[in-house]
N, C-alpha and C. Protein backbone atom coordinates (compact mmCIF):
# COMPACT_ATOMS: atom_id res chain seq x y z
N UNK A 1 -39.32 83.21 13.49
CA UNK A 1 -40.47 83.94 14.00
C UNK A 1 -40.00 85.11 14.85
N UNK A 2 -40.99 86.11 15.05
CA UNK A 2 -40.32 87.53 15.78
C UNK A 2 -40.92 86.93 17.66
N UNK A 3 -40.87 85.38 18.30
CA UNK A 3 -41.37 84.85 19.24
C UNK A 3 -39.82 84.73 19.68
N UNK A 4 -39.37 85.38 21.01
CA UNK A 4 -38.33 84.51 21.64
C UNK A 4 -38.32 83.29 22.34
N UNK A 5 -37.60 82.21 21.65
CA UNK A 5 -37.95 81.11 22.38
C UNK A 5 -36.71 80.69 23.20
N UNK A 6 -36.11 81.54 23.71
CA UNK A 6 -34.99 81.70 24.70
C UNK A 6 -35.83 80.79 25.81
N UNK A 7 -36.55 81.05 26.50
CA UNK A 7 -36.76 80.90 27.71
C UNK A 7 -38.24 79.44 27.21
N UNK A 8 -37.85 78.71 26.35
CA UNK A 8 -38.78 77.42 26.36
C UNK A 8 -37.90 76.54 26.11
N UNK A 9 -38.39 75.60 26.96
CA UNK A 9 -37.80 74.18 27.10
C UNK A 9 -38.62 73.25 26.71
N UNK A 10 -38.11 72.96 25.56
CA UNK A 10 -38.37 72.05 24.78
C UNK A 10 -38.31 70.47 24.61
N UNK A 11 -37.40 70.13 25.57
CA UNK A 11 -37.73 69.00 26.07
C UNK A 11 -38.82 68.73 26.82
N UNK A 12 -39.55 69.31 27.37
CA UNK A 12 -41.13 69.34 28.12
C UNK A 12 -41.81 68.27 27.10
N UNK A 13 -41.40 68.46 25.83
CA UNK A 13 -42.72 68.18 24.93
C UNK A 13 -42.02 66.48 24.03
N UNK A 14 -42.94 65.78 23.55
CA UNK A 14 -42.86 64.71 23.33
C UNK A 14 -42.47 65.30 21.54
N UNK A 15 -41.21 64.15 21.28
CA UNK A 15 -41.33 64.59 20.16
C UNK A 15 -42.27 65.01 18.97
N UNK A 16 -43.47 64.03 18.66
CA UNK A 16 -44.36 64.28 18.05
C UNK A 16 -45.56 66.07 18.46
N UNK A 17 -44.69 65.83 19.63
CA UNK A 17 -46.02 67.43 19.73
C UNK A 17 -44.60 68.59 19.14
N UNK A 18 -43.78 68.07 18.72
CA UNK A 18 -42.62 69.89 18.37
C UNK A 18 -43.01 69.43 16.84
N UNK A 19 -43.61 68.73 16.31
CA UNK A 19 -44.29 68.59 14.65
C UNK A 19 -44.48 69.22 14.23
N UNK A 20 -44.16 70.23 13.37
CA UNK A 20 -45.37 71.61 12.93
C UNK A 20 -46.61 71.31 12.26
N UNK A 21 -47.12 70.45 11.71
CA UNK A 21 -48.30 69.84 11.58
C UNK A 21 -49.09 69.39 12.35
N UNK A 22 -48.54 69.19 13.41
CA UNK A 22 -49.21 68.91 14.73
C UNK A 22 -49.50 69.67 15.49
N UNK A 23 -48.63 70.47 15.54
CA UNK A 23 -48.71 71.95 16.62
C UNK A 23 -49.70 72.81 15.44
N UNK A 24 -49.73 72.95 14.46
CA UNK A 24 -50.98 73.77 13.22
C UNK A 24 -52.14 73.15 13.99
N UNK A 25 -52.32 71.79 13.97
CA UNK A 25 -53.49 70.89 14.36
C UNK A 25 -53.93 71.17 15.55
N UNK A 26 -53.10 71.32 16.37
CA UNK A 26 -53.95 71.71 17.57
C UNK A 26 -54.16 72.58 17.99
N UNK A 27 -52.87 74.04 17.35
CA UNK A 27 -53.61 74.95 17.60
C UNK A 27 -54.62 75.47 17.11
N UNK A 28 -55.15 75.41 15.83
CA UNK A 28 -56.40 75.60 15.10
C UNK A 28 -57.65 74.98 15.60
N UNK A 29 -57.88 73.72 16.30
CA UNK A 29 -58.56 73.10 16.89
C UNK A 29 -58.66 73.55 18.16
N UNK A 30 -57.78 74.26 18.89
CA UNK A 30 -57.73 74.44 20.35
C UNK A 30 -58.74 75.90 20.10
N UNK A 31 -58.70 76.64 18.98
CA UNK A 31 -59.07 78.43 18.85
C UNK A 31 -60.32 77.96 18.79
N UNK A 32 -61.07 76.73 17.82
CA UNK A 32 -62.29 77.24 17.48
C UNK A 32 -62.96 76.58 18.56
N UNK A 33 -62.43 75.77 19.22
CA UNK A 33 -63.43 75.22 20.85
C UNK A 33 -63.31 76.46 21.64
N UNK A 34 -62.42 77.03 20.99
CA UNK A 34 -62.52 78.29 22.46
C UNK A 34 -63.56 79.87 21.91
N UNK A 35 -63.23 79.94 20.63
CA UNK A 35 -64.23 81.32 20.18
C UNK A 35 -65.49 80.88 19.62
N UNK A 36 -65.66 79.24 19.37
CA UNK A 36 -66.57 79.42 18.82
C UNK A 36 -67.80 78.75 19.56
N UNK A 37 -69.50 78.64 19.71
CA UNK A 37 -70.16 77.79 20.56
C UNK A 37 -69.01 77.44 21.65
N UNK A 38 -69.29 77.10 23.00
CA UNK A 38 -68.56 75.95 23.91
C UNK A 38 -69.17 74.97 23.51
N UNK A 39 -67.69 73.96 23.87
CA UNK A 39 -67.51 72.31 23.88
C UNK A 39 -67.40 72.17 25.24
N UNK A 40 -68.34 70.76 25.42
CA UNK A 40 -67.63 69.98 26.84
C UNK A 40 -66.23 70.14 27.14
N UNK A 41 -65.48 70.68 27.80
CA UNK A 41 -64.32 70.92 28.02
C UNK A 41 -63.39 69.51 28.19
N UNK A 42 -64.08 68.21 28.25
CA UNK A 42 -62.81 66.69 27.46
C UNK A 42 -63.46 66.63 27.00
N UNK A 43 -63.96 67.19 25.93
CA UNK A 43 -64.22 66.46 24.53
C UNK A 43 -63.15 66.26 23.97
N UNK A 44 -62.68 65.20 23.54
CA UNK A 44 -61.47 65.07 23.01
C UNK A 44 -61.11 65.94 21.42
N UNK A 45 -59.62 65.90 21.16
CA UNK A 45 -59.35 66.64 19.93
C UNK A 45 -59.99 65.48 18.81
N UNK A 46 -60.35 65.84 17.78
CA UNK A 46 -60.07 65.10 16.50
C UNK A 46 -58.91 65.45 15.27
N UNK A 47 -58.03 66.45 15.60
CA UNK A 47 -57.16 66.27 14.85
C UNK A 47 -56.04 66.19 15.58
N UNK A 48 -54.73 65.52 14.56
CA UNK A 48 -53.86 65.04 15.53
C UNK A 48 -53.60 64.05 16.21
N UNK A 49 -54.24 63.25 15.94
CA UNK A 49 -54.57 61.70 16.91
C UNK A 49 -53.96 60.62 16.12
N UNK A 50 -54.22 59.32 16.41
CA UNK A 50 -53.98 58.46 16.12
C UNK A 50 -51.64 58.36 16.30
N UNK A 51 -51.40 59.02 16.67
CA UNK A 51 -49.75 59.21 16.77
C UNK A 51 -49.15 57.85 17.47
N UNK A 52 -49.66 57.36 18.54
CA UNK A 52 -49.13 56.10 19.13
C UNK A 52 -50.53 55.55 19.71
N UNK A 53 -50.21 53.76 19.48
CA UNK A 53 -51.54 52.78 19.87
C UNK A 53 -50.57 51.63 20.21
N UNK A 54 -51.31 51.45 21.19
CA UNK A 54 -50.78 50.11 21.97
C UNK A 54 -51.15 48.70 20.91
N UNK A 55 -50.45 47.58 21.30
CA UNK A 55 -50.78 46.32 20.84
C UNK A 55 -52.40 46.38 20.62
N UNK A 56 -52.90 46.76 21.82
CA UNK A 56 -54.73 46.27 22.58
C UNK A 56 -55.11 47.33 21.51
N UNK A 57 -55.15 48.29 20.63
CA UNK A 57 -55.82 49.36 20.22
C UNK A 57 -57.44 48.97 19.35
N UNK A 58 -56.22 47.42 18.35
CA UNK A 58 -57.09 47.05 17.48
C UNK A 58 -58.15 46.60 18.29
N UNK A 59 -58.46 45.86 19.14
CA UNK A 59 -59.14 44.69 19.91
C UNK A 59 -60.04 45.91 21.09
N UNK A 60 -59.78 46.74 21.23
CA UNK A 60 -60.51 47.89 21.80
C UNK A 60 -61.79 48.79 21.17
N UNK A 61 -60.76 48.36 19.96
CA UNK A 61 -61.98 49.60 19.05
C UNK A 61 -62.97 48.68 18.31
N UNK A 62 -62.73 46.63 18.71
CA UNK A 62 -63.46 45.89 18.08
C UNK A 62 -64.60 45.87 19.35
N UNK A 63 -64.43 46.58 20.29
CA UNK A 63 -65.13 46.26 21.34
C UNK A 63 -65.91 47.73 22.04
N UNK A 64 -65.94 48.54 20.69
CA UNK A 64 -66.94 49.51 21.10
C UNK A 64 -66.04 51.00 21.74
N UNK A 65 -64.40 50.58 21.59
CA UNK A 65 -63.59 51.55 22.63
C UNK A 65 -63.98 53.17 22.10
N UNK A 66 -64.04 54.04 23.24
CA UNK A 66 -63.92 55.13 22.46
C UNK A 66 -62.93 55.76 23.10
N UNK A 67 -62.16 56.59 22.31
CA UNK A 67 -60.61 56.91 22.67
C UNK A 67 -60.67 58.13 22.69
N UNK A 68 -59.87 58.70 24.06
CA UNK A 68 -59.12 60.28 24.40
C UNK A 68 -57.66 60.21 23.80
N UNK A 69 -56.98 60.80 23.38
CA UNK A 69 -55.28 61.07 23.21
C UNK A 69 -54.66 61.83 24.86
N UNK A 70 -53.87 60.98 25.18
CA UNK A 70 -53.11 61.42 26.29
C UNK A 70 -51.44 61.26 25.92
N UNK A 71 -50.57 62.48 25.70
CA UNK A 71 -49.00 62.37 25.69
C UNK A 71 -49.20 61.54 24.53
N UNK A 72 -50.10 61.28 23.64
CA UNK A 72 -49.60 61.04 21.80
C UNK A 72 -50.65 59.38 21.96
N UNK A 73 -50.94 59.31 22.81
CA UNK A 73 -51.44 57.35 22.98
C UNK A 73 -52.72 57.80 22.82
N UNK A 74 -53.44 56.51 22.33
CA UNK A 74 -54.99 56.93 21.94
C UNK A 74 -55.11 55.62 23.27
N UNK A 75 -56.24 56.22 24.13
CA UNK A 75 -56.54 55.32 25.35
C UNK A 75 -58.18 55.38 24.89
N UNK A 76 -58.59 53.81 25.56
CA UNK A 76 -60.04 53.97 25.60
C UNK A 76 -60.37 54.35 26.83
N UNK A 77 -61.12 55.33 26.83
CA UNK A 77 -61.87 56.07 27.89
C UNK A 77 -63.18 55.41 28.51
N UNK A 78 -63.64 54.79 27.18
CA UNK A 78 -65.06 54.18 27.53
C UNK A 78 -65.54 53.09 26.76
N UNK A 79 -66.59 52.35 27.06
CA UNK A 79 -66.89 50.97 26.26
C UNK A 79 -68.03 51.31 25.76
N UNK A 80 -68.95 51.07 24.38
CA UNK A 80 -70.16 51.30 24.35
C UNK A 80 -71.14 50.58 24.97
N UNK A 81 -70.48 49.26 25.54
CA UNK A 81 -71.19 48.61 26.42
C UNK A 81 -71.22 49.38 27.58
N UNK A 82 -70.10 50.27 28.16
CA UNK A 82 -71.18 50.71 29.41
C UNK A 82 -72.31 51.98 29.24
């Protein structure tokens, strides 16, 4: 690319985010929350997800979980019970 990446440190980033399918994914997803209508600003991504789940993931999402991605982990944020 004509981008110098002299001065990025690349260890910052978890392996799965230096993906180029991943990095396509979010940056395409990151443009159209930003030019197009506004989004709640955590609305979470939908592409790109699912990368790492804990043991509990299955038994979360049997229980209504609804999940943010934080550093590649899908966390439940919320229960539909509350």
């Amino acid at each position: 690319t004509s981008i110098d990446h002299h001065a990025i440190d690349y260890s910052r980033f978890y392996p799965h985010q230096t993906k180029e399918q991943f990095i396509w994914d979010r940056c395409t997803e990151t443009a159209m929350k930003v030019y197009n209508p506004a989004v709640h600003p955590r609305e979470p991504f939908s592409k790109a997800r699912n990368v790492r789940r804990s043991p509990f993931w299955e038994r979360e999402k049997e229980l209504g979980g609804h999940f943010m991605e934080l550093g590649g982990w899908e966390r439940a944020h919320g229960y539909a019970a509350n």
